[in-house]
N, C-alpha and C. Protein backbone atom coordinates (compact mmCIF):
# COMPACT_ATOMS: atom_id res chain seq x y z
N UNK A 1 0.84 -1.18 0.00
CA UNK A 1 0.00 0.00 0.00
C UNK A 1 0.89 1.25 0.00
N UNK A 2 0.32 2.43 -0.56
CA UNK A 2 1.25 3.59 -0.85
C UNK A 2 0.69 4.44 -0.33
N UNK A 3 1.45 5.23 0.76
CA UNK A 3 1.42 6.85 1.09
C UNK A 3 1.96 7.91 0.58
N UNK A 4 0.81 8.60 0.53
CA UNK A 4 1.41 10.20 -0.06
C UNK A 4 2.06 11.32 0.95
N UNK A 5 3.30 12.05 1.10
CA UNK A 5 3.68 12.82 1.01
C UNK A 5 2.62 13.76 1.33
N UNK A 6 2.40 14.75 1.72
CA UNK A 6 1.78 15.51 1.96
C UNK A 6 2.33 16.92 2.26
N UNK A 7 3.02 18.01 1.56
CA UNK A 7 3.84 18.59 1.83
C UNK A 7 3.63 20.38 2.78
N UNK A 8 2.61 20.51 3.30
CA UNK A 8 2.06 21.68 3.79
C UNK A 8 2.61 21.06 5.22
N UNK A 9 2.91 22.31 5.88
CA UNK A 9 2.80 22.47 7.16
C UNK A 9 1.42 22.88 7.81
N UNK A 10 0.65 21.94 8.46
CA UNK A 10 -1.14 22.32 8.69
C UNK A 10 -1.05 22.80 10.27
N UNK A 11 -2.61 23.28 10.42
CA UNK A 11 -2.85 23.56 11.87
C UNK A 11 -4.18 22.95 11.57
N UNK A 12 -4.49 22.50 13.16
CA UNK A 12 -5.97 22.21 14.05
C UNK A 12 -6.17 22.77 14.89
N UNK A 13 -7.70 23.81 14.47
CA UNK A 13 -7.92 24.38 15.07
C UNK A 13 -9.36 24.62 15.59
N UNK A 14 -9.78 25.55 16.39
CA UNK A 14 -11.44 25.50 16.74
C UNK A 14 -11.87 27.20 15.96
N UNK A 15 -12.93 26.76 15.69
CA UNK A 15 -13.80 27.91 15.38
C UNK A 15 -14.98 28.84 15.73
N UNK A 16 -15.15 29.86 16.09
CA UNK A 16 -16.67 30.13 16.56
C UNK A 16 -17.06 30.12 15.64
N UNK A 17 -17.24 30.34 14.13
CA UNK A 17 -17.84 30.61 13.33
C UNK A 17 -16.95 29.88 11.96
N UNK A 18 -18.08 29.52 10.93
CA UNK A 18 -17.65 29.31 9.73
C UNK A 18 -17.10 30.38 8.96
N UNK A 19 -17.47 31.38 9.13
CA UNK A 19 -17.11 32.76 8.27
C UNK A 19 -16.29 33.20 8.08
N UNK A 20 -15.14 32.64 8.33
CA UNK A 20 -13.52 32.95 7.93
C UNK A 20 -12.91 32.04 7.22
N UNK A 21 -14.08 30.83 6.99
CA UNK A 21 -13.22 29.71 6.21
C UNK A 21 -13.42 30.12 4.59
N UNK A 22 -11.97 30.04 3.88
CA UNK A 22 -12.04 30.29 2.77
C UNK A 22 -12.30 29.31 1.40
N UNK A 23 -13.55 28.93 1.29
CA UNK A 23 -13.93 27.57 0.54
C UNK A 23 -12.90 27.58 -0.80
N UNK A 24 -12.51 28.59 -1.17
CA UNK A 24 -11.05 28.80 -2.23
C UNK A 24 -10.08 28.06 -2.28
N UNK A 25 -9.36 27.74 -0.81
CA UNK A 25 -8.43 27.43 -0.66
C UNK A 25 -8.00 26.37 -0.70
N UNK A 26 -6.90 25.33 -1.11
CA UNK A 26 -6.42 24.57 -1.80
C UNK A 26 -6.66 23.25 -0.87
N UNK A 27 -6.46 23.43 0.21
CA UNK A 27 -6.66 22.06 1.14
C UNK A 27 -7.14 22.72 2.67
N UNK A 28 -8.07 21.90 3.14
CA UNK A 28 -8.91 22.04 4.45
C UNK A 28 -9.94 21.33 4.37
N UNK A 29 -9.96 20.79 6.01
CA UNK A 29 -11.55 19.78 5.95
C UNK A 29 -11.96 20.57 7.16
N UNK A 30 -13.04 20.57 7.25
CA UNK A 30 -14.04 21.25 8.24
C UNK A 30 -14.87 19.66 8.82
N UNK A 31 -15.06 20.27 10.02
CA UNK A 31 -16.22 19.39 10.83
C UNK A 31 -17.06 20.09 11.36
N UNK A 32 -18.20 20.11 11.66
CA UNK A 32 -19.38 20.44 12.32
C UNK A 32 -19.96 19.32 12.86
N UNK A 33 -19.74 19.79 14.71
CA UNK A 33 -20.91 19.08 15.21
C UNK A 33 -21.99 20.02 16.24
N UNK A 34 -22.45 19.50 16.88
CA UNK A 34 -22.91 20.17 17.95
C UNK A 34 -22.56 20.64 19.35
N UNK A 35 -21.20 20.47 19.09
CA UNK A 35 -20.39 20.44 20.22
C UNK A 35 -19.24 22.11 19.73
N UNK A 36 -19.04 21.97 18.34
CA UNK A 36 -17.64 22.72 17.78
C UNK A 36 -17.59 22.66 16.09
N UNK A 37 -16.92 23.51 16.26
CA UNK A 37 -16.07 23.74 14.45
C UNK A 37 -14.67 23.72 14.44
N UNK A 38 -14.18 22.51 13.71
CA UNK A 38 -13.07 21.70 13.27
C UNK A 38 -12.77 22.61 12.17
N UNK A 39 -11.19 22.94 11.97
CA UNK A 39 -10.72 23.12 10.98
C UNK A 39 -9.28 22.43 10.57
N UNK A 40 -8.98 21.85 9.82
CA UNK A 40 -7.61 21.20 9.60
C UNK A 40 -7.31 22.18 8.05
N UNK A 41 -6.33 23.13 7.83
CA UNK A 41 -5.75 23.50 6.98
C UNK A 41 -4.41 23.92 7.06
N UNK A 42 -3.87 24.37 5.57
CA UNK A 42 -2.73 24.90 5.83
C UNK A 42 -2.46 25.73 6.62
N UNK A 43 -0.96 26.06 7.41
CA UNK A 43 -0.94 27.01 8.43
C UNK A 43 -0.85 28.40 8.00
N UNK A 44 -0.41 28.35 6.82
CA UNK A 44 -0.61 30.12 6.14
C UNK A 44 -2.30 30.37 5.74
N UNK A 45 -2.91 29.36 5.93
CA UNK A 45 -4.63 29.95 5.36
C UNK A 45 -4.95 29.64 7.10
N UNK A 46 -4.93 29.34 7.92
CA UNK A 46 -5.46 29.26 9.39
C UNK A 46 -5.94 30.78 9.07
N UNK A 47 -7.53 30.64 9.68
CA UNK A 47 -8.12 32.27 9.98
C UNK A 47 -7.30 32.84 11.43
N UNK A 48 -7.73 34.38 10.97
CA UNK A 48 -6.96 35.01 11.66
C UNK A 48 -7.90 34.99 13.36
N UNK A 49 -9.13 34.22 13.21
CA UNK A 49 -9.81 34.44 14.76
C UNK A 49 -10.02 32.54 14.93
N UNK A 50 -9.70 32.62 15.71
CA UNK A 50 -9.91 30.78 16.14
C UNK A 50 -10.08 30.63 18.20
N UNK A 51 -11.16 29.91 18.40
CA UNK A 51 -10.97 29.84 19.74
C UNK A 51 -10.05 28.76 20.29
N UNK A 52 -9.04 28.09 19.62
CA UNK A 52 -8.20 27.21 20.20
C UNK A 52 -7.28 26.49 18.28
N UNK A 53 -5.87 26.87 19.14
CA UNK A 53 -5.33 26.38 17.66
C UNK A 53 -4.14 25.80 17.82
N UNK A 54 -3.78 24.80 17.37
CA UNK A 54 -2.29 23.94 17.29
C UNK A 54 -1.20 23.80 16.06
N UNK A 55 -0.41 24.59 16.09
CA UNK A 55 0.49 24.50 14.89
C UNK A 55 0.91 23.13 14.66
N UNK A 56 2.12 23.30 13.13
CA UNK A 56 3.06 22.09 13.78
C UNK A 56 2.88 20.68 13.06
N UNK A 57 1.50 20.46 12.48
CA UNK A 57 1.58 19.41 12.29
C UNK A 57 1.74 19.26 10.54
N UNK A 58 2.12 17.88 10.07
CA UNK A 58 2.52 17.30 8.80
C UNK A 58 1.63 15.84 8.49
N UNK A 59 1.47 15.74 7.21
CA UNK A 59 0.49 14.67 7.00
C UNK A 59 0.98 13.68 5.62
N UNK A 60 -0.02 12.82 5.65
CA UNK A 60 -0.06 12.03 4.53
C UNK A 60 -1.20 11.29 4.01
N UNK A 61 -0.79 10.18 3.52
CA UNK A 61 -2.17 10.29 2.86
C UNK A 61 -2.65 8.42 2.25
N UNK A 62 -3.19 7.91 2.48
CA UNK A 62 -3.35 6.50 2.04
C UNK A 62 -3.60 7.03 0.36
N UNK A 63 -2.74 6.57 -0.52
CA UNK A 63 -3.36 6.67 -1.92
C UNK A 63 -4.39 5.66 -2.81
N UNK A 64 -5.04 6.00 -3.55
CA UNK A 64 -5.80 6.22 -4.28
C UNK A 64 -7.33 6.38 -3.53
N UNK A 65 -8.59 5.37 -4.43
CA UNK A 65 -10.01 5.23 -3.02
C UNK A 65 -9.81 4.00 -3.15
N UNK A 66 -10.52 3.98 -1.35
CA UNK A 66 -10.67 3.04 -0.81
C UNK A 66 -12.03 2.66 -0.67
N UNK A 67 -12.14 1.29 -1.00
CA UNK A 67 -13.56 0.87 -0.99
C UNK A 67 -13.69 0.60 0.31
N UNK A 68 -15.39 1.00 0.91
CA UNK A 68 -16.06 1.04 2.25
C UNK A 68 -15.72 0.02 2.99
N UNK A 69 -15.85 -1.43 2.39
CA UNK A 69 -15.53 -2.51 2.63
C UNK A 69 -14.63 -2.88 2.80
N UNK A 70 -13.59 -2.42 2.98
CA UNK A 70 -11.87 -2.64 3.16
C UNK A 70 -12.21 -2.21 4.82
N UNK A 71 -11.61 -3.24 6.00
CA UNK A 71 -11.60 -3.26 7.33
C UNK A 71 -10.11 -2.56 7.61
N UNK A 72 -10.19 -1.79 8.82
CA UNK A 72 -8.49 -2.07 9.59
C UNK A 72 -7.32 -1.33 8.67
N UNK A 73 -7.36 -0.48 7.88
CA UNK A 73 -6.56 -0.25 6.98
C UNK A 73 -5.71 1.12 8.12
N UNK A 74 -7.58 2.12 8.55
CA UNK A 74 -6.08 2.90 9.77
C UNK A 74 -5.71 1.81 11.25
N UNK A 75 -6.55 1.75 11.30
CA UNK A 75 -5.98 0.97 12.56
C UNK A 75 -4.99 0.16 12.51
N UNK A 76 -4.52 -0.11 11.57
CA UNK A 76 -2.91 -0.74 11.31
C UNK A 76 -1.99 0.33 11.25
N UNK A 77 -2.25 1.50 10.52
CA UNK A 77 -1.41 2.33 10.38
C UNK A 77 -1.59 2.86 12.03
N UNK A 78 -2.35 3.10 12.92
CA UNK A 78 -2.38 3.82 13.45
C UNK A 78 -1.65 3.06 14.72
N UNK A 79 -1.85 1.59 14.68
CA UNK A 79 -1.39 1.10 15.46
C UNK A 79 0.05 0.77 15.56
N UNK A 80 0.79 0.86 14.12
CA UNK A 80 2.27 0.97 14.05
C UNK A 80 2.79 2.10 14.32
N UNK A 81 2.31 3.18 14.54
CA UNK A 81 2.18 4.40 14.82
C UNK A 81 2.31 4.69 16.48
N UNK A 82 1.52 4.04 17.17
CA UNK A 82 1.33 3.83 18.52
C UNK A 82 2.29 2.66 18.86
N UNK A 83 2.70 2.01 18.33
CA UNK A 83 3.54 1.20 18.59
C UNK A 83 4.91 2.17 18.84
N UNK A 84 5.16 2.88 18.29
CA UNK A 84 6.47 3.66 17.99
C UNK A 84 6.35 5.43 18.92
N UNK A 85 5.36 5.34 19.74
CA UNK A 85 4.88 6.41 20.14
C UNK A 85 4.96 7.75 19.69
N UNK A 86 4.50 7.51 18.74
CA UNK A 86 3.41 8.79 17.66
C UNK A 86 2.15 8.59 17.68
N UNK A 87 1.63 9.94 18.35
CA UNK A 87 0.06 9.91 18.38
C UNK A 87 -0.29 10.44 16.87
N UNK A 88 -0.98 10.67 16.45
CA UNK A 88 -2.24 11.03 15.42
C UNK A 88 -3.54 11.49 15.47
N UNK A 89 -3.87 12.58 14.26
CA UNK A 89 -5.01 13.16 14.22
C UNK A 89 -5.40 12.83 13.03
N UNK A 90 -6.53 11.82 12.61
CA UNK A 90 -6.68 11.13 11.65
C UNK A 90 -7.73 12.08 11.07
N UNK A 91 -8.46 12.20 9.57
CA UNK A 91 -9.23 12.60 9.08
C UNK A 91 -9.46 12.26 7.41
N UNK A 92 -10.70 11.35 7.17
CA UNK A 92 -11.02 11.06 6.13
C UNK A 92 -11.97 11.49 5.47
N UNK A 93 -12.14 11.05 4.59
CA UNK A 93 -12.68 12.05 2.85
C UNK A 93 -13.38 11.05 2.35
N UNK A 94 -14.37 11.30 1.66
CA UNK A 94 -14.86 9.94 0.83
C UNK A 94 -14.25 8.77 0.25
N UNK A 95 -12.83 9.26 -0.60
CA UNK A 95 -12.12 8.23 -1.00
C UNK A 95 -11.08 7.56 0.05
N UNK A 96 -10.73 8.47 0.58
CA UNK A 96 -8.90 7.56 1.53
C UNK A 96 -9.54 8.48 3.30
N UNK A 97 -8.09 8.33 3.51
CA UNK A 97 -7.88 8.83 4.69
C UNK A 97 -6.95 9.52 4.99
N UNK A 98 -6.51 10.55 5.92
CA UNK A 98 -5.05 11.20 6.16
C UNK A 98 -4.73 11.07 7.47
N UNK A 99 -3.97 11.24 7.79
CA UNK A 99 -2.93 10.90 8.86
C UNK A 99 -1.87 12.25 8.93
N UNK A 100 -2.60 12.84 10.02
CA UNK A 100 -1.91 14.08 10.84
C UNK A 100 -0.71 13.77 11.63
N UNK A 101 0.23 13.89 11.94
CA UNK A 101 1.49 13.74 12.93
C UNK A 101 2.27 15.09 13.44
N UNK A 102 2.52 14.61 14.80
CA UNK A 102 3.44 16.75 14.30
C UNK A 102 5.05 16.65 13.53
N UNK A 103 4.45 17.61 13.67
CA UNK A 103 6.25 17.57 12.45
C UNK A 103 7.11 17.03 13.25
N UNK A 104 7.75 17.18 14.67
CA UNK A 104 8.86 16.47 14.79
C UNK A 104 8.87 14.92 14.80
N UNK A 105 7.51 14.17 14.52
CA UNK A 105 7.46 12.85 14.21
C UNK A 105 7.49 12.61 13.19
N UNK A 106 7.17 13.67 11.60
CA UNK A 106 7.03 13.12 10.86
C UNK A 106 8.13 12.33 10.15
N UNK A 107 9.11 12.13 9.93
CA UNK A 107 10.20 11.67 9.36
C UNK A 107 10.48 10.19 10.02
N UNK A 108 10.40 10.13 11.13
CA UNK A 108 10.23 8.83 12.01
C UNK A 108 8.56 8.10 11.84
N UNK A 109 7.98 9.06 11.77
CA UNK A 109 6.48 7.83 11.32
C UNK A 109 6.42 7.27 9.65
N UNK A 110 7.05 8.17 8.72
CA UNK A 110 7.07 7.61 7.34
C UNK A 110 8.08 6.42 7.72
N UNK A 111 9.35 6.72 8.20
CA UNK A 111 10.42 5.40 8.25
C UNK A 111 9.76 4.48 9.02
N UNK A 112 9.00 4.35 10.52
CA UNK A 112 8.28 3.12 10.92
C UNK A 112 7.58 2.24 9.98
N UNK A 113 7.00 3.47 9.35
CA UNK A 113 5.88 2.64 8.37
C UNK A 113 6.17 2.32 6.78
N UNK A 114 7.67 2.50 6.58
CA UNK A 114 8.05 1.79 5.12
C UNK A 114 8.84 0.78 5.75
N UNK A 115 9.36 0.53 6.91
CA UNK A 115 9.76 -0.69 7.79
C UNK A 115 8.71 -1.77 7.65
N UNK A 116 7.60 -1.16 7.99
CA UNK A 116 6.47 -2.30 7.96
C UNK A 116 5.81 -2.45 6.46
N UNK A 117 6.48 -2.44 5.40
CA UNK A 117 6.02 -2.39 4.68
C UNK A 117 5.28 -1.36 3.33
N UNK A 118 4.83 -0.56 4.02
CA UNK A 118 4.31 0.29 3.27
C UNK A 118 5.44 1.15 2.27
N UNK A 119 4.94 1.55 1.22
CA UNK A 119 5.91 2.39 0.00
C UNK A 119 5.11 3.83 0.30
N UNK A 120 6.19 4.59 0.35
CA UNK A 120 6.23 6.20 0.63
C UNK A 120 6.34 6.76 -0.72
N UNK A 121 5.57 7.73 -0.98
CA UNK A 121 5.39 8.34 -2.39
C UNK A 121 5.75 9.77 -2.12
């Protein structure tokens, strides 16, 4: 299985409001629940008002889609991951999934995980 590279430096952050998110911009996933507003984007597009925000982090990416029916695909990753003590902020998309790390893990979580197999793109 192949991971992508992911080359932005991102932030997670909280939002009071949707109204600073720029639907323009090249990469960001939003969450809405009833609890909060999720933002995961690049750290140069992070809005300038956020009620809680974390720099820092680097990602990747399971490539191509993944069919629904495919079991365990993060939980392997996530668990070689935890094996090696790197936590994660996971977030998926209709087709794949991504895999948040902070930057000073990232270079050590791609090498855990082409150890175990996986090809780094």
């Amino acid at each position: 299985m192949e991971l992508k590279r992911i080359d932005y430096k991102l932030t997670v952050c909280k939002l009071i409001s949707t109204d600073d998110i720029d639907l323009n911009k090249e990469f960001y996933f939003v969450g809405r629940t009833d609890e909060e507003i999720s933002l995961v984007c690049k750290t140069e597009d992070t809005p300038s008002i956020t009620s809680d925000r974390e720099d820092g982090w680097r990602a990747f990416r399971i490539q191509g889609v993944l069919d629904f029916s495919l079991i365990g695909i993060l939980s392997e990753i996530s668990g070689i991951l935890a094996d090696n003590k790197i936590g994660i902020f996971a977030v998926s998309t209709y087709n794949t999934d991504y895999i948040l790390v902070k930057e000073d893990n990232y270079e050590k979580s791609l090498e855990v995980l082409e150890e175990a197999g996986y090809r780094i793109v």
